[in-house]
N, C-alpha and C. Protein backbone atom coordinates (compact mmCIF):
# COMPACT_ATOMS: atom_id res chain seq x y z
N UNK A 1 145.03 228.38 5.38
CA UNK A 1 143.75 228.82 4.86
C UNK A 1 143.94 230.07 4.01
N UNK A 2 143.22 230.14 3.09
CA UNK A 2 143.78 231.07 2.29
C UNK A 2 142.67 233.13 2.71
N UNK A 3 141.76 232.62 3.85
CA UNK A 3 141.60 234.24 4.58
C UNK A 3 140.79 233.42 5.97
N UNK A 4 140.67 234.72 6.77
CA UNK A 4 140.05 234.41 7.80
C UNK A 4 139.06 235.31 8.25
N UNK A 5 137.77 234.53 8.38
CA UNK A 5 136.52 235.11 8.39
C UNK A 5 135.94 235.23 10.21
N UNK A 6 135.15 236.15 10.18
CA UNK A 6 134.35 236.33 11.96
C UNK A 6 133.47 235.76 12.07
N UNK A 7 132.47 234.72 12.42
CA UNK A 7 131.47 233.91 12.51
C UNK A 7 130.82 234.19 13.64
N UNK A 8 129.63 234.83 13.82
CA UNK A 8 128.53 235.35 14.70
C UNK A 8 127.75 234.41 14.87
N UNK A 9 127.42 233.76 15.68
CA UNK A 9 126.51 232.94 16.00
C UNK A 9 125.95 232.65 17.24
N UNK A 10 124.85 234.00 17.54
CA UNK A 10 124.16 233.72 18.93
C UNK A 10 124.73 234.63 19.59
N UNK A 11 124.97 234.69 20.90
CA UNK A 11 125.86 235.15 21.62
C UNK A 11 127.68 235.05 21.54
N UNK A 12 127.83 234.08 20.71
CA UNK A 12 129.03 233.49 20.46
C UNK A 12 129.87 234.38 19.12
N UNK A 13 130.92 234.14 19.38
CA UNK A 13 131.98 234.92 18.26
C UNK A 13 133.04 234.07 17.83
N UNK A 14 133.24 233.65 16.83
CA UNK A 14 134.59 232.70 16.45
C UNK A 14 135.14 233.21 15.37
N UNK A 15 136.69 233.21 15.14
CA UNK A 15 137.57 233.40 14.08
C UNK A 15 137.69 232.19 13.30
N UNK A 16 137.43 231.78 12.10
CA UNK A 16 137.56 230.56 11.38
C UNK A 16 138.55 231.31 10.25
N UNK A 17 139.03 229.95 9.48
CA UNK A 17 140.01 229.90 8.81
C UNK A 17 138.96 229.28 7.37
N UNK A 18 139.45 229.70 6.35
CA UNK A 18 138.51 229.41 5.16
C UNK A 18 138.69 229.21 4.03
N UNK A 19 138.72 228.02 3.03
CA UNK A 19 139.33 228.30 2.04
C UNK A 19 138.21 228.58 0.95
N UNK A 20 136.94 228.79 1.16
CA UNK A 20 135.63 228.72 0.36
C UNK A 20 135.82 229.49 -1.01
N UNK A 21 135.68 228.88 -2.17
CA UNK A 21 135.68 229.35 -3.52
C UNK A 21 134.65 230.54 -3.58
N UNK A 22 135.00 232.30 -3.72
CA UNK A 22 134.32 233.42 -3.80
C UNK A 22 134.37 233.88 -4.70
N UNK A 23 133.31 234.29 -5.81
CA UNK A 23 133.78 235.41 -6.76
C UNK A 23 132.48 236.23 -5.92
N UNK A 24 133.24 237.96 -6.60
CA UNK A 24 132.90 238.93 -7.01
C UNK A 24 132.37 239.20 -8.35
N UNK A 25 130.95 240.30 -8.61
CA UNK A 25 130.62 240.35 -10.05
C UNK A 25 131.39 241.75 -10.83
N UNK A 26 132.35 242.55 -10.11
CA UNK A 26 133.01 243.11 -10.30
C UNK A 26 134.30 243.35 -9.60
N UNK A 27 135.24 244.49 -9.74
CA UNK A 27 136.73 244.66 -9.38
C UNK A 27 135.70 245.75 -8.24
N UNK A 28 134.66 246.17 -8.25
CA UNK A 28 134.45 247.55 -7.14
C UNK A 28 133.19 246.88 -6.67
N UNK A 29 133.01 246.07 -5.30
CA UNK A 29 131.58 246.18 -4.95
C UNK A 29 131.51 245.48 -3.71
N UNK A 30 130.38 245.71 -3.04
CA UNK A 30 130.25 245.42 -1.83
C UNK A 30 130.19 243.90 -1.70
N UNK A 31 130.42 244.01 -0.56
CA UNK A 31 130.48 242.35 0.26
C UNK A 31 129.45 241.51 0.04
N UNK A 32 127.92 242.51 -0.06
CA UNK A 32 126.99 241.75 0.32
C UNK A 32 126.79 241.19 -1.36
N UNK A 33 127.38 240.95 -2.72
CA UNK A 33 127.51 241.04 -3.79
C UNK A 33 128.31 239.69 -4.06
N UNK A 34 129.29 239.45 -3.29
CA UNK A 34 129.85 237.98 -3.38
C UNK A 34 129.05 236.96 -3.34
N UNK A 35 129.48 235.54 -4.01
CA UNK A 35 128.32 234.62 -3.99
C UNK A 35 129.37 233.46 -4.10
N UNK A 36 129.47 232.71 -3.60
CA UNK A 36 130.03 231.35 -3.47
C UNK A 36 129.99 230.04 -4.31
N UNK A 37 130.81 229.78 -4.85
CA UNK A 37 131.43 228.93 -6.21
C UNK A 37 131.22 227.40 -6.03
N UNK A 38 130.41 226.32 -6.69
CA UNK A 38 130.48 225.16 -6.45
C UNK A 38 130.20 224.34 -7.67
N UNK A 39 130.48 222.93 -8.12
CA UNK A 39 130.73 222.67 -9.41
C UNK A 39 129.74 221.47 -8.89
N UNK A 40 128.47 220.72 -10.28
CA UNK A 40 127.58 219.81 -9.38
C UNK A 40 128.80 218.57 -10.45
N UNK A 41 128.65 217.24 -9.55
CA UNK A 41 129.33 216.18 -10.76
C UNK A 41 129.24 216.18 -12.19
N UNK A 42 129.77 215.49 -13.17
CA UNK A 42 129.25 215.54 -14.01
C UNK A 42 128.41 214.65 -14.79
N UNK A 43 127.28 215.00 -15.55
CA UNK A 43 126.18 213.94 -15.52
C UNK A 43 124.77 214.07 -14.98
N UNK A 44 124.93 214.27 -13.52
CA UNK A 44 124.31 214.08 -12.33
C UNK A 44 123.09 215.22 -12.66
N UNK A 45 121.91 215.39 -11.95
CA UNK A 45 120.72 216.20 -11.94
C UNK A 45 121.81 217.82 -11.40
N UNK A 46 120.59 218.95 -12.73
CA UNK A 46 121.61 220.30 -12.78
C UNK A 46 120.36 221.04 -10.98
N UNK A 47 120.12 220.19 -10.47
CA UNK A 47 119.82 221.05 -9.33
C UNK A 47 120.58 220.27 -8.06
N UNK A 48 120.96 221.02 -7.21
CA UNK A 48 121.76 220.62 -5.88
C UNK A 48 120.60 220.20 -4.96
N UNK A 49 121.48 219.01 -4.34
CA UNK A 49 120.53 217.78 -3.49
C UNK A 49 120.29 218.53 -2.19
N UNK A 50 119.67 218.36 -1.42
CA UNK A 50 119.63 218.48 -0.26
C UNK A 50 120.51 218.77 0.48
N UNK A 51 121.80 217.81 0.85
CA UNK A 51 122.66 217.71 1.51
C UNK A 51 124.02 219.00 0.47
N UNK A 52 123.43 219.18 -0.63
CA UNK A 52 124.64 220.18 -1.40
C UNK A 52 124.17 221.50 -0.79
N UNK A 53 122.69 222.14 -0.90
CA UNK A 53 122.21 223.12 0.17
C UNK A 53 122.93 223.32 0.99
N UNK A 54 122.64 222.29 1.91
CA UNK A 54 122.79 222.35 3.20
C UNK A 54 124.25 222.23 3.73
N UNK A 55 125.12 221.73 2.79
CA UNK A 55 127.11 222.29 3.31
C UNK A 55 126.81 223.49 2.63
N UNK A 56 126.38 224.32 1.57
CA UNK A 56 126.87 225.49 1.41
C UNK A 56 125.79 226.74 2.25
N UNK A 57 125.09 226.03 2.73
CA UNK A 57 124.17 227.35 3.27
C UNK A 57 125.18 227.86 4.57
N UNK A 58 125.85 226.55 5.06
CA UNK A 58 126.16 226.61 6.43
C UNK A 58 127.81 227.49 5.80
N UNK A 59 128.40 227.03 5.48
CA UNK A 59 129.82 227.78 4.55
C UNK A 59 129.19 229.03 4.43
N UNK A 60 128.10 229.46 3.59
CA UNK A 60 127.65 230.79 3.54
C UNK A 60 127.25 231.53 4.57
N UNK A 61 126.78 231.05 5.54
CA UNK A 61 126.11 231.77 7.11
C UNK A 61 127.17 231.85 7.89
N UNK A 62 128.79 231.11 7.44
CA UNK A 62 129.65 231.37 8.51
C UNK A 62 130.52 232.31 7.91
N UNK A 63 130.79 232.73 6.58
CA UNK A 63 131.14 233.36 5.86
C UNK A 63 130.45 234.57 5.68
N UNK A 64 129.37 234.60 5.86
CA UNK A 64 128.28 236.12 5.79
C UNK A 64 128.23 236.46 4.32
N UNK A 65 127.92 235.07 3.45
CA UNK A 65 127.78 234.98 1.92
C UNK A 65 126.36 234.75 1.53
N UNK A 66 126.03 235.88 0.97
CA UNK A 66 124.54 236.10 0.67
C UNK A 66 124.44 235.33 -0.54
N UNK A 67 125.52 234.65 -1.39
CA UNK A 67 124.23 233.63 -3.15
C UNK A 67 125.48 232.85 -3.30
N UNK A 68 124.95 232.21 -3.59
CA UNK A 68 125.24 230.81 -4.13
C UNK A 68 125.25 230.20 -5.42
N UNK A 69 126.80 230.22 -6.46
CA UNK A 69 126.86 229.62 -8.10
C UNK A 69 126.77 227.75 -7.95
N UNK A 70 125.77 227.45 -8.81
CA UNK A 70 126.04 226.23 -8.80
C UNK A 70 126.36 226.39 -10.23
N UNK A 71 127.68 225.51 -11.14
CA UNK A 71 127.71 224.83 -12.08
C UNK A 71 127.53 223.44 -12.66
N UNK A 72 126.96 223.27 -13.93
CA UNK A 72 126.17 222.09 -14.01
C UNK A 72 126.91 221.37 -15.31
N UNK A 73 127.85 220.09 -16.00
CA UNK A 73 127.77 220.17 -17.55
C UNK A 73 126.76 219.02 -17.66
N UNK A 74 126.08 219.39 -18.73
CA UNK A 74 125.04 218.71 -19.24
C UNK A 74 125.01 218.50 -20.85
N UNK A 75 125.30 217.49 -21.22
CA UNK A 75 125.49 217.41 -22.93
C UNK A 75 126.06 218.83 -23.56
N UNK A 76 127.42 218.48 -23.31
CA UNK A 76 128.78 219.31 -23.49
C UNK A 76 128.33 221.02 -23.27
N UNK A 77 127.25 220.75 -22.80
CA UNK A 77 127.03 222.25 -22.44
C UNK A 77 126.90 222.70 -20.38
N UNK A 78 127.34 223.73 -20.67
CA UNK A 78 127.49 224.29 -18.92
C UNK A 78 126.13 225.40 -18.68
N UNK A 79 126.00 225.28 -17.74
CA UNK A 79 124.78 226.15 -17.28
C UNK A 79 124.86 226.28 -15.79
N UNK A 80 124.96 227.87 -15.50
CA UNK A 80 124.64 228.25 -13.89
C UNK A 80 123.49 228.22 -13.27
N UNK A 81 123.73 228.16 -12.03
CA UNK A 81 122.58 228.83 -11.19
C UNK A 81 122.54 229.50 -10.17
N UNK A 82 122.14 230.52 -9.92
CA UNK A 82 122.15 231.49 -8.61
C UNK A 82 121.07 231.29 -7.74
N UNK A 83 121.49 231.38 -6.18
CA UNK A 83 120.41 231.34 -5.59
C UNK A 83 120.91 231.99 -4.17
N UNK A 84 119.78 232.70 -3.58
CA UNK A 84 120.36 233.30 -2.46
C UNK A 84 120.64 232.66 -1.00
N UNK A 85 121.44 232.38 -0.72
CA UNK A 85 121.66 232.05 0.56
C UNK A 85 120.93 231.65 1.43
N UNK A 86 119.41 232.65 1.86
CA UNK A 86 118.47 232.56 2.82
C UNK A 86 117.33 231.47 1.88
N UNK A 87 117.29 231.38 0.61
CA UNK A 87 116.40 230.35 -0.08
C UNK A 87 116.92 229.17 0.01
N UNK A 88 118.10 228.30 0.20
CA UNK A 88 118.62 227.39 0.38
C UNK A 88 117.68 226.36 0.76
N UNK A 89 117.60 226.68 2.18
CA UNK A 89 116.80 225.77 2.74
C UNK A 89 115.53 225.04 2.27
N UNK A 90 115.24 225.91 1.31
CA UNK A 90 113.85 225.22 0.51
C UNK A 90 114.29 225.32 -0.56
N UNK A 91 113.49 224.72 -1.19
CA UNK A 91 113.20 224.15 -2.71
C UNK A 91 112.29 223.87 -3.38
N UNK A 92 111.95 225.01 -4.05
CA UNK A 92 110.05 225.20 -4.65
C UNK A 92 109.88 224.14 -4.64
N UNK A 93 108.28 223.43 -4.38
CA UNK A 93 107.92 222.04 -5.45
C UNK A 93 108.01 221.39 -4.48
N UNK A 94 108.83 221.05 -3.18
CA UNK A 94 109.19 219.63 -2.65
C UNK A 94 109.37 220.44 -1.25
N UNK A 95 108.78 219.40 -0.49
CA UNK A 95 108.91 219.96 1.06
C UNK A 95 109.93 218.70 1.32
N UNK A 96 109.88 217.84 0.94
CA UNK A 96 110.60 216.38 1.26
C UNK A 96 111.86 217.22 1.53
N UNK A 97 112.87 217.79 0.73
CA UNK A 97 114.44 217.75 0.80
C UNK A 97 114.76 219.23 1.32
N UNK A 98 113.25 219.57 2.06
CA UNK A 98 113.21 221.03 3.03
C UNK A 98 114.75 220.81 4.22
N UNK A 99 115.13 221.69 5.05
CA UNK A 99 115.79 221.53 6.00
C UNK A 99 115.58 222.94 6.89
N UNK A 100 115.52 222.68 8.37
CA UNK A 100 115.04 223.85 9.41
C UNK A 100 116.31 224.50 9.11
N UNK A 101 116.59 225.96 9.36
CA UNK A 101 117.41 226.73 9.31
C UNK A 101 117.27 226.92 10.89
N UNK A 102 116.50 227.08 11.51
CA UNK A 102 116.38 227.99 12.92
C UNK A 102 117.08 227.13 13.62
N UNK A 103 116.39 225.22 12.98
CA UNK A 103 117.22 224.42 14.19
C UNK A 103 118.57 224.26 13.69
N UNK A 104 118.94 224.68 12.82
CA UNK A 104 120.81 224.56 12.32
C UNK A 104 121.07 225.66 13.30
N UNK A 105 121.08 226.76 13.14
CA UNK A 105 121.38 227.61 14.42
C UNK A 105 121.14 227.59 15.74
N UNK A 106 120.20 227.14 16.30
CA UNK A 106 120.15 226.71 17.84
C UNK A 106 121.50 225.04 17.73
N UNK A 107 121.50 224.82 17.07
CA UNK A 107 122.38 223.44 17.35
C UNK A 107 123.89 223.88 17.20
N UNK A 108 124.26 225.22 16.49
CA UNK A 108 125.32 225.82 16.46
C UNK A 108 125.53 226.07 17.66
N UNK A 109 124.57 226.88 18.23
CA UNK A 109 124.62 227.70 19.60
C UNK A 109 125.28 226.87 20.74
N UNK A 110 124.49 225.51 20.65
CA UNK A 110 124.44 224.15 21.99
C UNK A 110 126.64 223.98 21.47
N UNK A 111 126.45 223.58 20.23
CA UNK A 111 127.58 223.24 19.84
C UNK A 111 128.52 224.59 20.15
N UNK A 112 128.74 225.38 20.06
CA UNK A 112 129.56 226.40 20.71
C UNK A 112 129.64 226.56 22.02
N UNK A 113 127.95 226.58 22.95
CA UNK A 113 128.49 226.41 24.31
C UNK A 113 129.49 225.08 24.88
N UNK A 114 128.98 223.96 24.43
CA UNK A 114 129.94 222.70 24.86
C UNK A 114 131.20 223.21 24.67
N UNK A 115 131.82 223.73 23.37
CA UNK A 115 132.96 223.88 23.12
C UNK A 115 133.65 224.73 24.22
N UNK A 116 132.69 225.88 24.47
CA UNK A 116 133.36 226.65 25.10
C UNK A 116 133.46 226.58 26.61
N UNK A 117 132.63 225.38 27.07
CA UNK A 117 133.00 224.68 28.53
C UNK A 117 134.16 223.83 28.35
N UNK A 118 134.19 223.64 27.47
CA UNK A 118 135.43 222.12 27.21
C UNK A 118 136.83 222.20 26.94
N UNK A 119 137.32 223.81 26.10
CA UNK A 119 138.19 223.99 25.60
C UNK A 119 138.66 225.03 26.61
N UNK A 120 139.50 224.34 27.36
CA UNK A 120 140.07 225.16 28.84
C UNK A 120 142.07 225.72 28.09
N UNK A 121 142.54 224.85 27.45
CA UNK A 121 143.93 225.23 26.88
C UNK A 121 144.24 226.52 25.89
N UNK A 122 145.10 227.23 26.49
CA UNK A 122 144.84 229.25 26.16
C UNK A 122 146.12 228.34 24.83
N UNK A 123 145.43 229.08 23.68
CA UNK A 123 146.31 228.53 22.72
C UNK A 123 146.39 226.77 22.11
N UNK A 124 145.15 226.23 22.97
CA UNK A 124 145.32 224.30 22.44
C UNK A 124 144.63 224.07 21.39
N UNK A 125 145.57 223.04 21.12
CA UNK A 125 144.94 222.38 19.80
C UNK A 125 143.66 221.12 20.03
N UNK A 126 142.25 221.36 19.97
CA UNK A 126 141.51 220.11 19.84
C UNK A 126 140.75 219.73 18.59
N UNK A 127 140.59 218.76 18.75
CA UNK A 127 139.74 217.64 17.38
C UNK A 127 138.40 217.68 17.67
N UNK A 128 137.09 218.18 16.47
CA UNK A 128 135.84 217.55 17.13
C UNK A 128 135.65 217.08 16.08
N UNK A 129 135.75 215.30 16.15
CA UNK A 129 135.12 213.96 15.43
C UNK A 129 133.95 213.53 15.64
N UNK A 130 133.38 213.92 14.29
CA UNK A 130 131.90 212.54 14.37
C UNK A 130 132.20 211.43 13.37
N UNK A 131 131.45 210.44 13.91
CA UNK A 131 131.34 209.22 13.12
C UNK A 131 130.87 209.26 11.72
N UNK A 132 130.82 208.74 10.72
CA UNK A 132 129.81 208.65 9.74
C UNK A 132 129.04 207.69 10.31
N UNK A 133 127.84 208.90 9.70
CA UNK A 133 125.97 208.41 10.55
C UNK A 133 126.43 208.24 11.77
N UNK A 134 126.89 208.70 12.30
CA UNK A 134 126.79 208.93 14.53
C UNK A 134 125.89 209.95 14.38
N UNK A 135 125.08 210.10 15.69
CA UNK A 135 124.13 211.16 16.22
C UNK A 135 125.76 212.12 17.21
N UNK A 136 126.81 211.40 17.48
CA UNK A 136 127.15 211.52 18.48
C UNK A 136 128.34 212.12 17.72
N UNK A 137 129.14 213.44 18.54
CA UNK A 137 130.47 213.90 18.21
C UNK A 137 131.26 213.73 19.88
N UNK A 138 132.70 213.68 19.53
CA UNK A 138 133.80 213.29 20.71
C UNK A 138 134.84 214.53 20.32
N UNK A 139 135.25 215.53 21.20
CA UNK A 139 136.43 216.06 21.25
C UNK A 139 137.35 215.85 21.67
N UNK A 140 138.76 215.98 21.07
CA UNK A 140 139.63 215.48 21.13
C UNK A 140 140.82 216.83 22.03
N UNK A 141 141.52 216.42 23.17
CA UNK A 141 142.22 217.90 23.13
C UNK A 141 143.78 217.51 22.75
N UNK A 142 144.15 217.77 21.54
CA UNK A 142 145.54 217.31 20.88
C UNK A 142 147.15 218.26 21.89
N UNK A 143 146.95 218.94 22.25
CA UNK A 143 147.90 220.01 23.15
C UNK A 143 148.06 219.19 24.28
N UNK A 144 147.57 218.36 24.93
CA UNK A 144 147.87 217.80 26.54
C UNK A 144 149.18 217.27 26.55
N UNK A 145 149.57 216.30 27.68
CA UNK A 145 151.12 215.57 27.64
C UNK A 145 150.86 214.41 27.06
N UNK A 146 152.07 214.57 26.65
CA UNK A 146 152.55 213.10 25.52
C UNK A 146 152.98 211.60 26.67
N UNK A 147 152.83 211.76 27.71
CA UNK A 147 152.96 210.78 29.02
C UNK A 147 151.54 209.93 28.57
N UNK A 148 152.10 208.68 28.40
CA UNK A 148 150.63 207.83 28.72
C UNK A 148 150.16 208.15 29.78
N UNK A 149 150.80 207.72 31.34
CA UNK A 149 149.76 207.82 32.51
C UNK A 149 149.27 209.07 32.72
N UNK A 150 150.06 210.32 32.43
CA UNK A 150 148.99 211.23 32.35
C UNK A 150 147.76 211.68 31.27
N UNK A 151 148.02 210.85 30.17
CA UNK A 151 146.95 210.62 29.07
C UNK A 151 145.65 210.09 29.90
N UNK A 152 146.20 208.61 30.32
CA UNK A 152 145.17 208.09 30.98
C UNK A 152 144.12 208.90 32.11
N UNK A 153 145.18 209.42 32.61
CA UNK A 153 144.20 210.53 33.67
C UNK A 153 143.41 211.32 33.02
N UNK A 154 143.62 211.98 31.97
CA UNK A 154 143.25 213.28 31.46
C UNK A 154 141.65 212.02 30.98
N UNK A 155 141.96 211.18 30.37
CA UNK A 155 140.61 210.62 30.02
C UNK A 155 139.68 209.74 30.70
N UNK A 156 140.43 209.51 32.06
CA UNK A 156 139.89 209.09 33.04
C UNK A 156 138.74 210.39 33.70
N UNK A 157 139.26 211.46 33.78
CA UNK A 157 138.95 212.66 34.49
C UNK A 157 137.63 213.69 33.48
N UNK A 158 138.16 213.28 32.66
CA UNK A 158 137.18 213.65 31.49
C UNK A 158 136.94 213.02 30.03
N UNK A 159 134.94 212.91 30.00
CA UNK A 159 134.89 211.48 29.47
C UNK A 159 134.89 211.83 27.85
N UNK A 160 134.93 213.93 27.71
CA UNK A 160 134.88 214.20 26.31
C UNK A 160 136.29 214.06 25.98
N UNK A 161 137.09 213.55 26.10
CA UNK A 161 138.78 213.57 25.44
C UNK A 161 139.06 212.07 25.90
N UNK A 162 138.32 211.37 25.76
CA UNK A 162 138.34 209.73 26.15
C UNK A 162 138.67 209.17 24.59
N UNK A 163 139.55 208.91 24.04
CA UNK A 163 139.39 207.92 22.78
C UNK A 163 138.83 206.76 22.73
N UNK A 164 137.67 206.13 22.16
CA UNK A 164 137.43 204.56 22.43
C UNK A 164 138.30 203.71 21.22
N UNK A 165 138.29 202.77 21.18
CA UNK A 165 139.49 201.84 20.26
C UNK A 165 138.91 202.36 18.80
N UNK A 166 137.74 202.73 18.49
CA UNK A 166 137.42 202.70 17.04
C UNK A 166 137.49 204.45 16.21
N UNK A 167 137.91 205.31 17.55
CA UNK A 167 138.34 206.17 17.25
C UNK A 167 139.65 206.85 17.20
N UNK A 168 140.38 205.64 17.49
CA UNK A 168 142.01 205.53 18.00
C UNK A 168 142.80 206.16 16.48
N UNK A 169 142.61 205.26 15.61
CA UNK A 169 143.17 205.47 13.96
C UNK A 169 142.46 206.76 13.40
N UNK A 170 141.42 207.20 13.17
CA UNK A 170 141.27 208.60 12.66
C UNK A 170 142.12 209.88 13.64
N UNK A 171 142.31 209.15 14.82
CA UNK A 171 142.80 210.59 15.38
C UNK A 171 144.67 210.36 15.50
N UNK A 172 144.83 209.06 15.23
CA UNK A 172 146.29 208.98 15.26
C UNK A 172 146.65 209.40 13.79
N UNK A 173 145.86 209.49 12.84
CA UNK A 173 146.18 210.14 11.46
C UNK A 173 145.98 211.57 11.43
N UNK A 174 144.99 212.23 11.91
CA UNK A 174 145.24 213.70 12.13
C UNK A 174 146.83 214.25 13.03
N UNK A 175 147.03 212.92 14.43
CA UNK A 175 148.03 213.85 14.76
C UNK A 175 149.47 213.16 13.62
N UNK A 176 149.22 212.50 12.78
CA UNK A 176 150.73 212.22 11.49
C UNK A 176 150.46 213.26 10.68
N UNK A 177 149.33 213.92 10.72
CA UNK A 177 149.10 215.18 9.48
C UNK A 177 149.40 216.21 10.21
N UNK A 178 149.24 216.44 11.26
CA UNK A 178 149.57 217.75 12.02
C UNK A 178 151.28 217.52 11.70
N UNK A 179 152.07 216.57 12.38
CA UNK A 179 153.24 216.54 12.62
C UNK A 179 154.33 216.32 11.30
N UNK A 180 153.29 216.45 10.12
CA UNK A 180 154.52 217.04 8.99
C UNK A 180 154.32 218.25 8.75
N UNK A 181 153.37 219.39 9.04
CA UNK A 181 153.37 220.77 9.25
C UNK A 181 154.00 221.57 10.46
N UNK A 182 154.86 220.49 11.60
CA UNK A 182 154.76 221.55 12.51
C UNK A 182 156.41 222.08 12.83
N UNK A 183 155.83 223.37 12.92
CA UNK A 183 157.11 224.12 13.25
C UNK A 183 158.21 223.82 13.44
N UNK A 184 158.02 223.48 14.47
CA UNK A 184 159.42 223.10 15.42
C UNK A 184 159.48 221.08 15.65
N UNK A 185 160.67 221.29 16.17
CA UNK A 185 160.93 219.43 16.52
C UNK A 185 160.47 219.40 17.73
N UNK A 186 160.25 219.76 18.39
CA UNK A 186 159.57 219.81 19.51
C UNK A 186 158.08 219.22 19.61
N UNK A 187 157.30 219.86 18.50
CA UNK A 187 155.87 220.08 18.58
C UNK A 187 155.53 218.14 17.49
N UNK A 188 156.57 218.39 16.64
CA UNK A 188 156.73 216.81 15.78
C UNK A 188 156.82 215.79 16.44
N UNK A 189 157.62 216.12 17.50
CA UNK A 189 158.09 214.68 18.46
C UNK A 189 156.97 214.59 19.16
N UNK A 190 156.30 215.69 19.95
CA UNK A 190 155.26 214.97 20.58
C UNK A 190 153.53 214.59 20.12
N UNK A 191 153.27 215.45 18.62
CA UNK A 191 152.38 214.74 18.02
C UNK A 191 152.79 213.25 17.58
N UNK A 192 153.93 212.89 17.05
CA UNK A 192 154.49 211.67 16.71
C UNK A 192 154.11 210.98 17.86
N UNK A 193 153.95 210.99 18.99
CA UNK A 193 154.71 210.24 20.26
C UNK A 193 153.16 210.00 20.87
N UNK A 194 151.50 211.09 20.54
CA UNK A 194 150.75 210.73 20.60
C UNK A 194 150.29 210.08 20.26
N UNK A 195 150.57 209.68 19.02
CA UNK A 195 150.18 208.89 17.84
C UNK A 195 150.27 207.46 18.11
N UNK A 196 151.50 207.32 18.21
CA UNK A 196 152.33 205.74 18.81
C UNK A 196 151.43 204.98 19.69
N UNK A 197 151.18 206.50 20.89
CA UNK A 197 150.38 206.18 21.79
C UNK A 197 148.91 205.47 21.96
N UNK A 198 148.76 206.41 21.37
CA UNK A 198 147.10 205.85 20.32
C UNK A 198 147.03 204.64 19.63
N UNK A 199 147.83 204.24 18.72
CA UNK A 199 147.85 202.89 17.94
C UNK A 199 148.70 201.61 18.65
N UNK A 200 149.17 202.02 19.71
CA UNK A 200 149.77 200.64 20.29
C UNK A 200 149.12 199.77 20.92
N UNK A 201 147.47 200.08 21.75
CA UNK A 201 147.15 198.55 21.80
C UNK A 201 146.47 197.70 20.32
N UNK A 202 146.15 199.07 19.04
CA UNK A 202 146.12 198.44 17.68
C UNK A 202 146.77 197.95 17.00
N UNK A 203 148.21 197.97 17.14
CA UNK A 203 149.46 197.85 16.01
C UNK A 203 148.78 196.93 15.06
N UNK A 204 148.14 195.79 15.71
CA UNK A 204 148.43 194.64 14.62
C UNK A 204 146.90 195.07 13.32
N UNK A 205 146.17 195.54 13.89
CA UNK A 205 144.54 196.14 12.88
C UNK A 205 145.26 197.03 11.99
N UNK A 206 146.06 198.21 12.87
CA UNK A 206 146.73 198.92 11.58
C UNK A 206 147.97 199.22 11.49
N UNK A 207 148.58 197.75 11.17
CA UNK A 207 150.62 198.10 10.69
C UNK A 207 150.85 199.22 10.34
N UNK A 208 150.16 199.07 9.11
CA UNK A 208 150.59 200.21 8.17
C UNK A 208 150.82 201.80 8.33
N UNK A 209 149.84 202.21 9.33
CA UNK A 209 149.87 203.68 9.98
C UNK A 209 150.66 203.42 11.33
N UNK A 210 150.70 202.26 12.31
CA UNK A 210 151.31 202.34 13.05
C UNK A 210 153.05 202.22 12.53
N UNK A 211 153.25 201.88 11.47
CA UNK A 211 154.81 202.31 10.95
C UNK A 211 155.38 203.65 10.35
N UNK A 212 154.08 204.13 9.88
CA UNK A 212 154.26 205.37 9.55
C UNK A 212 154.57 206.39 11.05
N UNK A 213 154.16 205.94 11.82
CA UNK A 213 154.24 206.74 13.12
C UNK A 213 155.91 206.31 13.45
């Protein structure tokens, strides 16, 4: 990540990792002066949709980034727009593509306590996967033993680190992406060895990643 930011949220405190596009409007000025960089397609309407808001409000509230650049090209010409952070959520004119801010933060909150009942490993690595369009997210804890039968226990024993078959391949590809970054042969062999684990009652749905493993 190219810095690492403090994220306040609630009672809760987290260190995140960030690669969010920032300018400054000068070489001397305060923090609260940064505004966050985003480019709209090209073609496409020069105002940001709903859902463009709403990833950068949340990037900005975890970042403690008060405005927001949108760039637009529109018949070979470019045009910005600024807007502050806390206006996001609305959008003169239209209540339709409104979004609650208060309930994005109480759902942070719920979502941080779970985490922080769940994530018992001092130093572990876990996954939190949602579906596209699920209501529903599954954590994953990637640090446990590379032993099937003690796999099995661990998801026998607890039903948030349970893989079901259709979440088997997204998480056996995170641990092939972890395990060409990692340190040591140690830490390679046994993301590799999760992996295997994960895609072997699939082999035949997905050869192709199960050979890569």
């Amino acid at each position: 990540f190219g810095r690492a930011v403090e994220w306040r949220c609630g009672p809760y405190k987290m260190l995140l990792g960030c690669d969010l596009v920032v300018f400054r409007s000068d070489e001397k000025c305060e923090t609260s002066d940064f505004a966050s960089f985003k480019m709209l397609p090209p073609g496409e309407a020069p105002d940001p949709t709903r859902e463009d808001r709403l990833d950068v409000y949340l990037e900005n509230l975890m970042c403690d980034i008060t405005k927001a650049v949108w760039g637009s090209h529109q018949q070979g010409q470019t045009t910005w727009r600024v807007f502050n952070t806390a206006d996001l959520p609305r959008q003169a004119g239209s209540q339709d593509v409104e979004f609650d801010a208060n309930m994005l933060r109480d759902q942070g909150q719920r979502l941080l306590h779970f985490l922080r009942q769940q994530c018992h490993s001092e130093g572990g690595t876990y996954w939190l996967f949602r579906d596209q369009n699920s209501s529903c997210a599954e954590l994953f804890d990637l640090s446990g033993s590379t032993d099937p039968a003690a796999d099995q226990a661990n998801c026998e024993s607890s039903g948030a680190f349970g893989a079901s078959p259709s979440l088997a391949p997204p998480l056996a590809t995170l641990c092939l992406h972890m395990a060409k970054g990692a340190e040591t042969t140690s830490d390679q062999r046994q993301l590799l060895q999760k992996a295997v684990h994960l895609l072997q009652p699939l082999q035949e749905e997905n050869a192709a990643l199960y050979a890569m493993a």
